[in-house]
C-alpha atoms as a PDB file:
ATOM      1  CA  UNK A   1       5.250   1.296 -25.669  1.00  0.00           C
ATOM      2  CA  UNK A   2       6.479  -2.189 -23.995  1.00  0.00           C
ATOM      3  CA  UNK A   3       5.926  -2.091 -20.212  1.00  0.00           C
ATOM      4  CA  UNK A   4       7.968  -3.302 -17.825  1.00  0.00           C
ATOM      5  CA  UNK A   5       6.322  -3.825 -14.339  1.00  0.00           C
ATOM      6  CA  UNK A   6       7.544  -5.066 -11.093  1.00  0.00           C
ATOM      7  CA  UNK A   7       4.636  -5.795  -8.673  1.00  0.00           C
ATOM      8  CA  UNK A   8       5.307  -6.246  -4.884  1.00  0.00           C
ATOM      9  CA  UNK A   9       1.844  -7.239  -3.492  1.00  0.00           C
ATOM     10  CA  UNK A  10       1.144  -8.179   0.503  1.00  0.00           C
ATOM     11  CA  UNK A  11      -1.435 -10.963   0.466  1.00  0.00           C
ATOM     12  CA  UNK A  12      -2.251  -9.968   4.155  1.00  0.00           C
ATOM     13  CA  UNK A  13      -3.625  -6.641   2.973  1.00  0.00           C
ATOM     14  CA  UNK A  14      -7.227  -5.342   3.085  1.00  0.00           C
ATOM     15  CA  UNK A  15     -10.136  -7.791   2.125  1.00  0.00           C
ATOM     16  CA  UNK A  16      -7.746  -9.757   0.306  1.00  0.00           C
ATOM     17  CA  UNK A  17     -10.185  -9.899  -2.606  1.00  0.00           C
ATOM     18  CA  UNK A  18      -7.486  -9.920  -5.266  1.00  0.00           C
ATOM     19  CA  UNK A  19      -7.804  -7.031  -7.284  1.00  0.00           C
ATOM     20  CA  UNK A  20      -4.159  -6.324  -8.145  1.00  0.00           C
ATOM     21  CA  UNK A  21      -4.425  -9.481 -10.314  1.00  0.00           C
ATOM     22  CA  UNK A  22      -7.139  -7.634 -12.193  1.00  0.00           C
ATOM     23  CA  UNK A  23      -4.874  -4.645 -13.033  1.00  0.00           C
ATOM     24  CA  UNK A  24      -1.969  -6.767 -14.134  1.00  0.00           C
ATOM     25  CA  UNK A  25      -4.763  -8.017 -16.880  1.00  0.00           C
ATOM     26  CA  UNK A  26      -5.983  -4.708 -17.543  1.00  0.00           C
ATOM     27  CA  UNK A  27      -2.558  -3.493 -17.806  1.00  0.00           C
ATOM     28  CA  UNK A  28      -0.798  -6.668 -19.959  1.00  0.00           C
ATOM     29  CA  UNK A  29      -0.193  -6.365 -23.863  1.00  0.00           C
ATOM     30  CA  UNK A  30       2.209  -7.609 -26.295  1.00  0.00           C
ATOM     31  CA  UNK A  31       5.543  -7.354 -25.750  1.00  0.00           C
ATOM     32  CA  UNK A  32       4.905  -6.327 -21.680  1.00  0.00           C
ATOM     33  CA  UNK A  33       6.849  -7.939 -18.973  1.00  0.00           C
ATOM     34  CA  UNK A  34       4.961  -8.035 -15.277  1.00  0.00           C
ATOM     35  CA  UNK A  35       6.772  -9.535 -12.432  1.00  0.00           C
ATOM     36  CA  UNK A  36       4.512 -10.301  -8.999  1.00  0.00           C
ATOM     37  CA  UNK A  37       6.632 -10.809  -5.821  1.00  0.00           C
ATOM     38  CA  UNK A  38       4.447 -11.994  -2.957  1.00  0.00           C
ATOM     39  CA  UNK A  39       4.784 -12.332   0.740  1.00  0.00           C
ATOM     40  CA  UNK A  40       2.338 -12.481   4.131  1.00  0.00           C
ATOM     41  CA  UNK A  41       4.901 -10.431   6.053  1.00  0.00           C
ATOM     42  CA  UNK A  42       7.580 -13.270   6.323  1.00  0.00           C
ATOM     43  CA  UNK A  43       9.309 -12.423   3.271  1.00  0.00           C
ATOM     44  CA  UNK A  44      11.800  -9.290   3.529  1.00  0.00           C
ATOM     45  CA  UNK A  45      10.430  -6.185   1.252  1.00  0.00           C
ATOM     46  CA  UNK A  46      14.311  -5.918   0.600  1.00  0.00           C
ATOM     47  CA  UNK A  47      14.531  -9.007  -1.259  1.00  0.00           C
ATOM     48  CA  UNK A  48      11.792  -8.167  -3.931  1.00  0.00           C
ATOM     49  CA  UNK A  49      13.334  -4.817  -4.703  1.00  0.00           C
ATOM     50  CA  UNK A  50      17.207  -6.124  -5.922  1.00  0.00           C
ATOM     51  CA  UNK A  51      16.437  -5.395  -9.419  1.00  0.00           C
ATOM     52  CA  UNK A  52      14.144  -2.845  -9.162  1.00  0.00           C
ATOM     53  CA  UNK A  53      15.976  -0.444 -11.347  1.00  0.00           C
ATOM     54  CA  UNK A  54      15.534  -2.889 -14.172  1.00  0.00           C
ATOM     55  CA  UNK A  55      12.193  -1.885 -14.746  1.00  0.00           C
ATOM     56  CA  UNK A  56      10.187   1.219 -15.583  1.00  0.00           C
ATOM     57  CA  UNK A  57       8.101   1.048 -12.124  1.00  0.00           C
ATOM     58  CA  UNK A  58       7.172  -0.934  -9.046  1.00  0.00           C
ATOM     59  CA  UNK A  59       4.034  -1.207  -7.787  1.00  0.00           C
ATOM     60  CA  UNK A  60       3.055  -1.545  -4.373  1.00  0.00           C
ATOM     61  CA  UNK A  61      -0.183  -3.436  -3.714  1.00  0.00           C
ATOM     62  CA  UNK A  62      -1.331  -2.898  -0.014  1.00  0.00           C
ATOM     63  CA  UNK A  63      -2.259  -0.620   2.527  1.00  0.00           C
ATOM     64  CA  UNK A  64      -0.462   2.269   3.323  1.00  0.00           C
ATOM     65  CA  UNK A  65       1.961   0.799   5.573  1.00  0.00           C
ATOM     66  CA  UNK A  66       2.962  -1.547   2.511  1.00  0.00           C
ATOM     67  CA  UNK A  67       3.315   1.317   0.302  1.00  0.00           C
ATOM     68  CA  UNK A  68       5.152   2.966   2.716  1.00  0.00           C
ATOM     69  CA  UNK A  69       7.891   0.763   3.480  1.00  0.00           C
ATOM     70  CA  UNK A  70       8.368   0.426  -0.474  1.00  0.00           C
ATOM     71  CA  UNK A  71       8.550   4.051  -0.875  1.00  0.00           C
ATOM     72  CA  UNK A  72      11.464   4.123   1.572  1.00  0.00           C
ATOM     73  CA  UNK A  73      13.334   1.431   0.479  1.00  0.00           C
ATOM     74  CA  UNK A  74      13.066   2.979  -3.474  1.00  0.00           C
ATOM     75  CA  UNK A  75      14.133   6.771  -1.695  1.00  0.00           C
ATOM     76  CA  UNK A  76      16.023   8.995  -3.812  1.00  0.00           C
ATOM     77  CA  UNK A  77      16.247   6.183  -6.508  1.00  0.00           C
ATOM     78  CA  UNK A  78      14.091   7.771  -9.031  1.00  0.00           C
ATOM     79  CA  UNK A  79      12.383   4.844  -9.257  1.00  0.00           C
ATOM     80  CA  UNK A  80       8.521   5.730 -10.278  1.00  0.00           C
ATOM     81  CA  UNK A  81       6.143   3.974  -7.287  1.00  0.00           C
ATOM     82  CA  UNK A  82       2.029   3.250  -8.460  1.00  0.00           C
ATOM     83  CA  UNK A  83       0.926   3.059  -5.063  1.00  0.00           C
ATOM     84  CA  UNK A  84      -1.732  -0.144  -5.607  1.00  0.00           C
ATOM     85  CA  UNK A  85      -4.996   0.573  -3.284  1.00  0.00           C
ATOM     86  CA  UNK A  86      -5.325  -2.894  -1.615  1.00  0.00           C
ATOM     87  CA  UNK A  87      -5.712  -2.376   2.150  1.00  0.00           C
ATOM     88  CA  UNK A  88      -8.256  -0.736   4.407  1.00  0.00           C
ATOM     89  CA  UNK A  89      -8.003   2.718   4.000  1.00  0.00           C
ATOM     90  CA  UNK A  90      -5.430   3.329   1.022  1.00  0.00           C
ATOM     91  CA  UNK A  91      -5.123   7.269   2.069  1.00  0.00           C
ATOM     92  CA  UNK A  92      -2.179   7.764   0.030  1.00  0.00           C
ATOM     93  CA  UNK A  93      -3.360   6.694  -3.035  1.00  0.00           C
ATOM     94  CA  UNK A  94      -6.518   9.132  -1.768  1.00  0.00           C
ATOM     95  CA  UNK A  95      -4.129  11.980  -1.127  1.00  0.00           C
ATOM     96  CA  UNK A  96      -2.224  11.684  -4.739  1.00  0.00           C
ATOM     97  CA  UNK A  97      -5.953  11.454  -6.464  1.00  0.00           C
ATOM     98  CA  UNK A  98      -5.260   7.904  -7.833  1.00  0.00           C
ATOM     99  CA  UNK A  99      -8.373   5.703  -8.743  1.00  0.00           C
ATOM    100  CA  UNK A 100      -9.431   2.597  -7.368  1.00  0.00           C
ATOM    101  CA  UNK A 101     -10.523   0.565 -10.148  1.00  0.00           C
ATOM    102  CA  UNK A 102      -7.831  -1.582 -11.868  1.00  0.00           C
ATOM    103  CA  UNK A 103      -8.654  -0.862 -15.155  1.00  0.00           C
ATOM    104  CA  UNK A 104      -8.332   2.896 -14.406  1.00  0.00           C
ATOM    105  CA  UNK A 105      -4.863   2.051 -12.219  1.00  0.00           C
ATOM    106  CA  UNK A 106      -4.069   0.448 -15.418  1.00  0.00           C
ATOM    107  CA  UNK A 107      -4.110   3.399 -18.022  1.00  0.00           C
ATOM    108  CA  UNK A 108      -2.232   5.398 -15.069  1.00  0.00           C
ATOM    109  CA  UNK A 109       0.822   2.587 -15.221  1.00  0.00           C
ATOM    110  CA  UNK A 110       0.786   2.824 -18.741  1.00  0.00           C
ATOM    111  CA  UNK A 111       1.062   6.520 -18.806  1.00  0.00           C
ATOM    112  CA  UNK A 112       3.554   6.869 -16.460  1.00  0.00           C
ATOM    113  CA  UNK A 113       3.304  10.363 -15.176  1.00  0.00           C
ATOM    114  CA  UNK A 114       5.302  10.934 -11.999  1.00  0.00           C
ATOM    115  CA  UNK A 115       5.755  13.490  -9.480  1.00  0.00           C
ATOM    116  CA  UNK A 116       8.683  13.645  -5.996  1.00  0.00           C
ATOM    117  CA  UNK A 117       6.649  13.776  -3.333  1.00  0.00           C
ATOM    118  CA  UNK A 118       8.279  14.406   0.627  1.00  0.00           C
ATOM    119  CA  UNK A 119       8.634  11.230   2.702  1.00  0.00           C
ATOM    120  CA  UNK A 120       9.233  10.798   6.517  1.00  0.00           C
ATOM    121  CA  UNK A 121      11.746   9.103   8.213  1.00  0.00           C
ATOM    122  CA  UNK A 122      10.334   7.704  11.523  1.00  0.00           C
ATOM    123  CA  UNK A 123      13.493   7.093  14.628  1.00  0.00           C
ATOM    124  CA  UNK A 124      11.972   4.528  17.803  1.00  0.00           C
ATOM    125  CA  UNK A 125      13.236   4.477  20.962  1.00  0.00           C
ATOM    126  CA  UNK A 126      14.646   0.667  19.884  1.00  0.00           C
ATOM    127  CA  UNK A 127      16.309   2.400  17.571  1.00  0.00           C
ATOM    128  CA  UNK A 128      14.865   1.414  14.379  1.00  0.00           C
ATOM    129  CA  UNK A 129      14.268   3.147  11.440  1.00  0.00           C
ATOM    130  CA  UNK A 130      10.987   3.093   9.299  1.00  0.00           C
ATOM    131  CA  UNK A 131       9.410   5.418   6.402  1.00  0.00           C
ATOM    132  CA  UNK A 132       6.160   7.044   6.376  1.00  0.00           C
ATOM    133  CA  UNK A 133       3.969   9.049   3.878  1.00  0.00           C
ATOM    134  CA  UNK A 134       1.312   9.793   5.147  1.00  0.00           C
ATOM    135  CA  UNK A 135       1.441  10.453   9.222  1.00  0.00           C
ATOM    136  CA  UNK A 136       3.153   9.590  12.299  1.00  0.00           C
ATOM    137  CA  UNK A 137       1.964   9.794  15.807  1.00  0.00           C
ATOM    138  CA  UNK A 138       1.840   9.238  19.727  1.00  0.00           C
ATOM    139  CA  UNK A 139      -0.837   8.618  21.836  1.00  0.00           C
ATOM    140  CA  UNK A 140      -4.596   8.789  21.021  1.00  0.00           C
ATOM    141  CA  UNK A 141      -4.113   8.087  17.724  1.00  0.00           C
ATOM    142  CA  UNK A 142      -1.999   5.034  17.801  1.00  0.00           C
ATOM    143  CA  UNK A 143      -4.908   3.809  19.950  1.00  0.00           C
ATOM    144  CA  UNK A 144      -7.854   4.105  17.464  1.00  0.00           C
ATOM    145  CA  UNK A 145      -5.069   2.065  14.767  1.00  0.00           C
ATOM    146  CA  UNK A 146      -4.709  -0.398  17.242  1.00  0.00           C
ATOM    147  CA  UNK A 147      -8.578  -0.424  18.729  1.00  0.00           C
ATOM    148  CA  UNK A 148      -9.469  -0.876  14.705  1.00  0.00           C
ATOM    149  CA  UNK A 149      -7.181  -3.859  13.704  1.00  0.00           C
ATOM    150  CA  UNK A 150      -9.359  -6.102  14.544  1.00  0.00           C
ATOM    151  CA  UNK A 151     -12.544  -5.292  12.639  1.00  0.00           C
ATOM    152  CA  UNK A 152     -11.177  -3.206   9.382  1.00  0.00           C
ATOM    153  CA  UNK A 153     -11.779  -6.469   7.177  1.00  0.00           C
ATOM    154  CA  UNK A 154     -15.393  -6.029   8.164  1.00  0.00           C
ATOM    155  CA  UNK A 155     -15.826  -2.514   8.667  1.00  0.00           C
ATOM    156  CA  UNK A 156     -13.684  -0.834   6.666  1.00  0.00           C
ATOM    157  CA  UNK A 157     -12.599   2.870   7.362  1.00  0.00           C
ATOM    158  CA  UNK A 158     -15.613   3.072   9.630  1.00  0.00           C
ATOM    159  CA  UNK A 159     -13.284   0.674  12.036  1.00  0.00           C
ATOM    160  CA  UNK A 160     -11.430   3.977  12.529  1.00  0.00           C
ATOM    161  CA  UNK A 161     -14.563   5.866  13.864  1.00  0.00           C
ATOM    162  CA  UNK A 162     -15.606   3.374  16.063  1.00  0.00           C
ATOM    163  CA  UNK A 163     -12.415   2.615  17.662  1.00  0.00           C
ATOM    164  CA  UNK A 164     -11.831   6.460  18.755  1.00  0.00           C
ATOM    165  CA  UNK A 165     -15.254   6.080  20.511  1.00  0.00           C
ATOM    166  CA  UNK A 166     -14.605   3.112  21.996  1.00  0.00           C
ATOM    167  CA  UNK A 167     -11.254   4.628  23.486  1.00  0.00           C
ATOM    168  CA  UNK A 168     -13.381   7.339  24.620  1.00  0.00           C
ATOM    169  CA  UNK A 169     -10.928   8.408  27.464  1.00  0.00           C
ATOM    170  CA  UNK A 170      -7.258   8.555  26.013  1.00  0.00           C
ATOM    171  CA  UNK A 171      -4.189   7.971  28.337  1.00  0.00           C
ATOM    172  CA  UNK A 172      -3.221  11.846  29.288  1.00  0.00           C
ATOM    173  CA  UNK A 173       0.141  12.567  28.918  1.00  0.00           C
ATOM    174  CA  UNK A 174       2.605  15.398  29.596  1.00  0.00           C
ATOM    175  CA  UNK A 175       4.388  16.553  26.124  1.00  0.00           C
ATOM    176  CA  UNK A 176       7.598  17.655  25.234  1.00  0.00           C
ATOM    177  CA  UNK A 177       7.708  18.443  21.562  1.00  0.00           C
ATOM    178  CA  UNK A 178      11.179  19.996  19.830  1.00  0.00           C
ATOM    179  CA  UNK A 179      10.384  21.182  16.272  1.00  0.00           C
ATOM    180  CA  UNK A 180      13.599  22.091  14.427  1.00  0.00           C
ATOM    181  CA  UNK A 181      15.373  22.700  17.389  1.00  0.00           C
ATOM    182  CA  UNK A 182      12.511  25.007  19.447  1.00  0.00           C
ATOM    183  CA  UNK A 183      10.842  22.848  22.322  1.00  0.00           C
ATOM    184  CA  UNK A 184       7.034  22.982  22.941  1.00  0.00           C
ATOM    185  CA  UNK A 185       6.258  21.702  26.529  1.00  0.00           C
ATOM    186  CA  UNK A 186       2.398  21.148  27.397  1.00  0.00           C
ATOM    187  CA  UNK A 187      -0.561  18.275  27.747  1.00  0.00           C
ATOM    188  CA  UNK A 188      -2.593  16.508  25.896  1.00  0.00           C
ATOM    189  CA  UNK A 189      -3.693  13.327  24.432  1.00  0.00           C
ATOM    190  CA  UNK A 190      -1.061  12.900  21.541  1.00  0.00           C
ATOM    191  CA  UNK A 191       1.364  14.686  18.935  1.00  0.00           C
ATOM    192  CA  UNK A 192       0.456  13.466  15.056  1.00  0.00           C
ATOM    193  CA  UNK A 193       3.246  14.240  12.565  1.00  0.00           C
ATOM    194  CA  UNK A 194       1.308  15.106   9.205  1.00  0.00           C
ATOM    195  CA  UNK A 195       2.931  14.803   5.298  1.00  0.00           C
ATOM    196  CA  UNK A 196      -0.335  14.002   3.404  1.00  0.00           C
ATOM    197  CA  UNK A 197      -3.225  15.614   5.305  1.00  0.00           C
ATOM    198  CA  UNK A 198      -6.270  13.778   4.008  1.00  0.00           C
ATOM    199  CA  UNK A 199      -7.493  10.681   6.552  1.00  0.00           C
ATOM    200  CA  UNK A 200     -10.575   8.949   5.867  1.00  0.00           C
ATOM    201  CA  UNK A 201     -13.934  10.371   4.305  1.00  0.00           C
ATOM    202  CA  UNK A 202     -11.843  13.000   2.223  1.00  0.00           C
ATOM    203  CA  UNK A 203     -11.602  14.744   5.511  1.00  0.00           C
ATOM    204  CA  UNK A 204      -8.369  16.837   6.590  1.00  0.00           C
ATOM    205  CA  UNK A 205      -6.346  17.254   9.393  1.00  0.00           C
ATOM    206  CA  UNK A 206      -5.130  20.460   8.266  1.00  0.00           C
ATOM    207  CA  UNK A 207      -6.389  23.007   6.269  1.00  0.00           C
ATOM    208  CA  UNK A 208      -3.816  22.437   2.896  1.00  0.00           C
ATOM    209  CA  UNK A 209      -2.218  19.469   1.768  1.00  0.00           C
ATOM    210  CA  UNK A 210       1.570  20.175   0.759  1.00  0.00           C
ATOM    211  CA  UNK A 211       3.579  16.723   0.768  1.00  0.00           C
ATOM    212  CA  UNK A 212       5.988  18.571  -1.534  1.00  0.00           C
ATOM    213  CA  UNK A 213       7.379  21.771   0.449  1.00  0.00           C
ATOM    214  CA  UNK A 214      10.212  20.444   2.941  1.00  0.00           C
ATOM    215  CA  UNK A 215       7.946  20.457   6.084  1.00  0.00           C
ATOM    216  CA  UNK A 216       5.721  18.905   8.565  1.00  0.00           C
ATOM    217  CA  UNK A 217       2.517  19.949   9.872  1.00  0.00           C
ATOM    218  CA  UNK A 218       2.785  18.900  13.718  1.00  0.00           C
ATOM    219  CA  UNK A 219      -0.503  18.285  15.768  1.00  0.00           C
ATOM    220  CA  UNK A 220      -0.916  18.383  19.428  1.00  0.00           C
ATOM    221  CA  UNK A 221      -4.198  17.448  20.781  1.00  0.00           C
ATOM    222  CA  UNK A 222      -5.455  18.700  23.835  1.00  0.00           C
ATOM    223  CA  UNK A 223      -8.315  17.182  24.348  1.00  0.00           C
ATOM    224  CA  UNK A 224      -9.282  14.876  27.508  1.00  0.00           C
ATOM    225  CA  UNK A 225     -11.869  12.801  25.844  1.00  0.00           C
ATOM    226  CA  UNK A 226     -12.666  11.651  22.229  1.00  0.00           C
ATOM    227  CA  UNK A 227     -16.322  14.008  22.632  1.00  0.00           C
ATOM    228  CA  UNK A 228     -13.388  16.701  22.700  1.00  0.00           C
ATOM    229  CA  UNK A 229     -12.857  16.168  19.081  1.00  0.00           C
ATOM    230  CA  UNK A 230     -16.241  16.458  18.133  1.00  0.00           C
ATOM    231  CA  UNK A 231     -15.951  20.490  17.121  1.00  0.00           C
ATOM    232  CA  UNK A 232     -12.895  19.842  15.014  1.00  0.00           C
ATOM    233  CA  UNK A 233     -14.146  17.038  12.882  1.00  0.00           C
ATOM    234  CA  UNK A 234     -16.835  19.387  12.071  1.00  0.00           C
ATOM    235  CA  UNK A 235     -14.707  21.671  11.074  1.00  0.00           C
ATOM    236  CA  UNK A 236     -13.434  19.321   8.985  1.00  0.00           C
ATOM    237  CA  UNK A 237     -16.243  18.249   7.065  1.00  0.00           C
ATOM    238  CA  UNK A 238     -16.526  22.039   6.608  1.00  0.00           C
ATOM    239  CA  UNK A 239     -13.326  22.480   5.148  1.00  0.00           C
ATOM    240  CA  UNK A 240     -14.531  20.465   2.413  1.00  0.00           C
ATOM    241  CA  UNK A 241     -16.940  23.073   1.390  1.00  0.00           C
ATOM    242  CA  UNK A 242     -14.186  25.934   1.174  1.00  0.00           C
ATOM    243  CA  UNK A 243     -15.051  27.885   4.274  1.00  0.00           C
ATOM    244  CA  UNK A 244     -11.925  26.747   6.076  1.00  0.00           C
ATOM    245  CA  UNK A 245     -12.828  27.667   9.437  1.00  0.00           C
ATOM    246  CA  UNK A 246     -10.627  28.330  12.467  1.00  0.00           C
ATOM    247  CA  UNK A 247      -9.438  25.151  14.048  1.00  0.00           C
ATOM    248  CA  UNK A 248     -11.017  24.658  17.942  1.00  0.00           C
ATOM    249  CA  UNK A 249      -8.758  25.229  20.897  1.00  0.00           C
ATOM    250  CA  UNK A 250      -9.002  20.600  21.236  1.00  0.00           C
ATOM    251  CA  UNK A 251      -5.751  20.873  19.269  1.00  0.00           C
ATOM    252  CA  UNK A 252      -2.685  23.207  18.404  1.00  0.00           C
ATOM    253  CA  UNK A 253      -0.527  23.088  14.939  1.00  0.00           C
ATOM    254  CA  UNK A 254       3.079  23.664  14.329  1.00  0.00           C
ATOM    255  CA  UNK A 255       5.505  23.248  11.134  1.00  0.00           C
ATOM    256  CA  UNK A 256       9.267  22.109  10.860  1.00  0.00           C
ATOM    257  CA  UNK A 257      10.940  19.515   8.848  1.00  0.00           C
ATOM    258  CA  UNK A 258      12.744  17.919  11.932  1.00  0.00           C
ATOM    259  CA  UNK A 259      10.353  16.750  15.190  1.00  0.00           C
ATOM    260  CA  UNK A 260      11.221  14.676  18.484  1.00  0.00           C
ATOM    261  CA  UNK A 261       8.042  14.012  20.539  1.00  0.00           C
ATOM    262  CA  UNK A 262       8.824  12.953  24.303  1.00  0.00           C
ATOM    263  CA  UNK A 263       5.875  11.853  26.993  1.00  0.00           C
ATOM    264  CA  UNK A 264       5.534  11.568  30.751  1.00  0.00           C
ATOM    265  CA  UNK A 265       4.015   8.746  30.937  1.00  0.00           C
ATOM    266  CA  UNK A 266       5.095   7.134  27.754  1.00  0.00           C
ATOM    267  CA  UNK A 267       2.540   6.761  24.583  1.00  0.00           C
ATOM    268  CA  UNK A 268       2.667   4.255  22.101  1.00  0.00           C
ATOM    269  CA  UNK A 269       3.697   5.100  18.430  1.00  0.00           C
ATOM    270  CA  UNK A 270       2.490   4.213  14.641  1.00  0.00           C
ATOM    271  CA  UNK A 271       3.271   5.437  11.400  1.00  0.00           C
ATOM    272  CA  UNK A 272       0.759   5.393   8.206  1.00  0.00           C
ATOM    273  CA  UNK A 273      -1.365   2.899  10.373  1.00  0.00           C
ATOM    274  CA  UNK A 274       1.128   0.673  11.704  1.00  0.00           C
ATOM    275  CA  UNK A 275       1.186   0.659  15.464  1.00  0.00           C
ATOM    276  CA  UNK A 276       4.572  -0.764  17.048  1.00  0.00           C
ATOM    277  CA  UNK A 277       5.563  -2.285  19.462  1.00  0.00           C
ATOM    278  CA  UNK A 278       7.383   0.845  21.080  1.00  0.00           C
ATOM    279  CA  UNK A 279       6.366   3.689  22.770  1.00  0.00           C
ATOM    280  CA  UNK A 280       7.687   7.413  23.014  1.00  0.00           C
ATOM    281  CA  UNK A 281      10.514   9.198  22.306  1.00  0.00           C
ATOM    282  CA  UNK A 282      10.158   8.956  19.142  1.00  0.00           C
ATOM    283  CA  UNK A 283      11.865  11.421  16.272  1.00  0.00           C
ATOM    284  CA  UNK A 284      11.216  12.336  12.895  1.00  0.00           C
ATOM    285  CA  UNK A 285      13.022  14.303   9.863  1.00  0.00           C
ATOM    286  CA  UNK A 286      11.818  14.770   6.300  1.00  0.00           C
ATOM    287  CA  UNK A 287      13.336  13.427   2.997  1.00  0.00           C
ATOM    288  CA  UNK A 288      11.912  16.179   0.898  1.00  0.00           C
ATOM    289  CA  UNK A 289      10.972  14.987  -2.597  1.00  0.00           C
ATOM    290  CA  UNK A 290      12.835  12.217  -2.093  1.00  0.00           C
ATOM    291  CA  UNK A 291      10.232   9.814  -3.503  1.00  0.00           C
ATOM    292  CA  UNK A 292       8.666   8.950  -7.205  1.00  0.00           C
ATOM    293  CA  UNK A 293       5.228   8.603  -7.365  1.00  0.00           C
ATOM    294  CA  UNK A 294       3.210   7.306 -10.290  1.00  0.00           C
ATOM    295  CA  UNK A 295       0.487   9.591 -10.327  1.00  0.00           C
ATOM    296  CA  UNK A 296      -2.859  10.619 -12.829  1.00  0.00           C
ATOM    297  CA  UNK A 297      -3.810  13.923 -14.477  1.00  0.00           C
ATOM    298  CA  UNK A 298      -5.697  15.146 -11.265  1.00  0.00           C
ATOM    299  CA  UNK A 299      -3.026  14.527  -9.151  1.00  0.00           C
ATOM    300  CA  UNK A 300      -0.710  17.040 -11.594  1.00  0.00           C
ATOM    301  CA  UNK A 301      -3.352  19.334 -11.529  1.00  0.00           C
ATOM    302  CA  UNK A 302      -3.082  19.357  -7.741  1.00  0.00           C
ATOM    303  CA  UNK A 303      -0.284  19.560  -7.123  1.00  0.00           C
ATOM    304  CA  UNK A 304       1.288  21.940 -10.497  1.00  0.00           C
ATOM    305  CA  UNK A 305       1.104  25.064  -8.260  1.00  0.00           C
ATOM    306  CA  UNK A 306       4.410  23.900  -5.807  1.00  0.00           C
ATOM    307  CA  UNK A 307       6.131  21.930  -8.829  1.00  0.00           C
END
């Protein structure tokens, strides 16, 4: 079977090491057609994706954010996505059980399996409008993204851990949260939107991982200082071992498919990573199923029980 590939890859992206150029190799053969479209962030997404129905999938090589704000752009298209692991972190191609290795990515292009997974649809108080897989959030959060821009090219996902230590006391807030119409009024730290529940180190925010059923996990943390957090990451790192503990009182979890965080004082926002240049209100609503995912056998396997 001829392939025919469009590749929109963010040379600004993770270690910038090259990789993706490795899996169009792997990938090429007779006959196959790969297009690369490039940019540093100057170039529009919008302009790569014209023709994007023209071929038989797009991948996006970069970190989340990247993959992100190709997923939205392709929603409800039908247009299969391979979700290229070339930033920091990479938790959605984590989440959907996708390798890293470009020879592996390869054989998954070439297969094309796919799967309609939910996406988010992130409103700012500027009034812009932005997609999100993964997670969006207020608050402490958004700090550790921003506290870890700096040093991810050298540290990696461990960036992440250090930067929540080193914002050790989080900017308290006063939180008014309205899921699907019901408001939620109490403190705390931040609000985190959840679609994909794994972050880094296979850990999870929540106990299951369903980016397919309609609906949002919503997280409010309540804790007054990042030590706070200490008995739910353990719980956590239990989770992986099937005993699925309670969650600690540092945090309380909601669901709905429509959520509008408000703050007193205001707390800045990101989504999948990206930390903007606005702060709270901010408002979300799901797109359920709305994109198409290139995804491998143990991804199917995963997810077959809410296909």
């Amino acid at each position: 079977m001829r392939v025919k590939l469009l590749v929109v890859n963010n040379l600004a992206s993770g270690y910038g090491e090259g990789s993706v150029y490795d899996f169009v190799r792997a990938l090429t053969r007779d006959g196959d057609e790969v297009v690369i479209r490039s940019t540093d962030g100057t170039t529009d997404l919008r302009t790569f994706l014209y023709d994007a129905e023209d071929f038989d999938a797009v991948a996006a090589a970069g970190g989340d954010g990247t993959v992100s704000a190709v997923a939205y752009l392709l929603a409800d298209t039908g247009i299969p996505l391979l979700p290229f692991p070339a930033g920091t972190a990479n938790l959605l191609a984590m989440n959907l059980g996708l390798p890293t290795e470009p020879h592996a990515l390869a054989k998954v292009a070439r297969e094309l399996r796919t799967m309609d997974f939910d996406l988010g649809e992130i409103a700012l108080s500027d009034g812009e409008r932005y997609g999100f897989s993964i997670m969006a959030g207020a608050g402490y959060d958004a700090a550790i993204m921003a506290g870890a821009a700096a040093a991810k090219k050298v540290l990696g996902p461990m960036a992440y851990f250090t930067s929540a230590f080193a914002n050790a006391t989080p900017q308290h807030a006063r939180l008014k949260v309205t899921i699907d119409g019901n408001v939620v009024e109490t403190d705390g730290v931040g609000v985190l939107v959840v679609n994909f529940s794994k972050i880094q180190f296979d850990l999870k925010v929540v106990h299951e991982n369903l980016p397919r059923d309609g609906i949002f996990d919503v997280v409010v943390f309540h804790t007054k200082d990042a030590f706070g957090l200490i008995p739910a990451f353990i719980n956590a790192v239990l989770d992986r071992t099937g005993d699925f503990p309670d969650r600690t009182d540092a945090f309380e979890l909601y669901r709905g498919s429509s959520v509008k965080v408000e703050a007193d004082p205001p707390l800045k926002v990101q989504f999948d990573g990206e930390v903007t240049e606005t702060a709270t209100p901010f408002s979300v609503s799901i797109l359920p199923r709305a994109c198409t995912f290139v995804v491998g056998e143990e991804c199917e396997r995963l997810f077959r029980e809410d296909a």
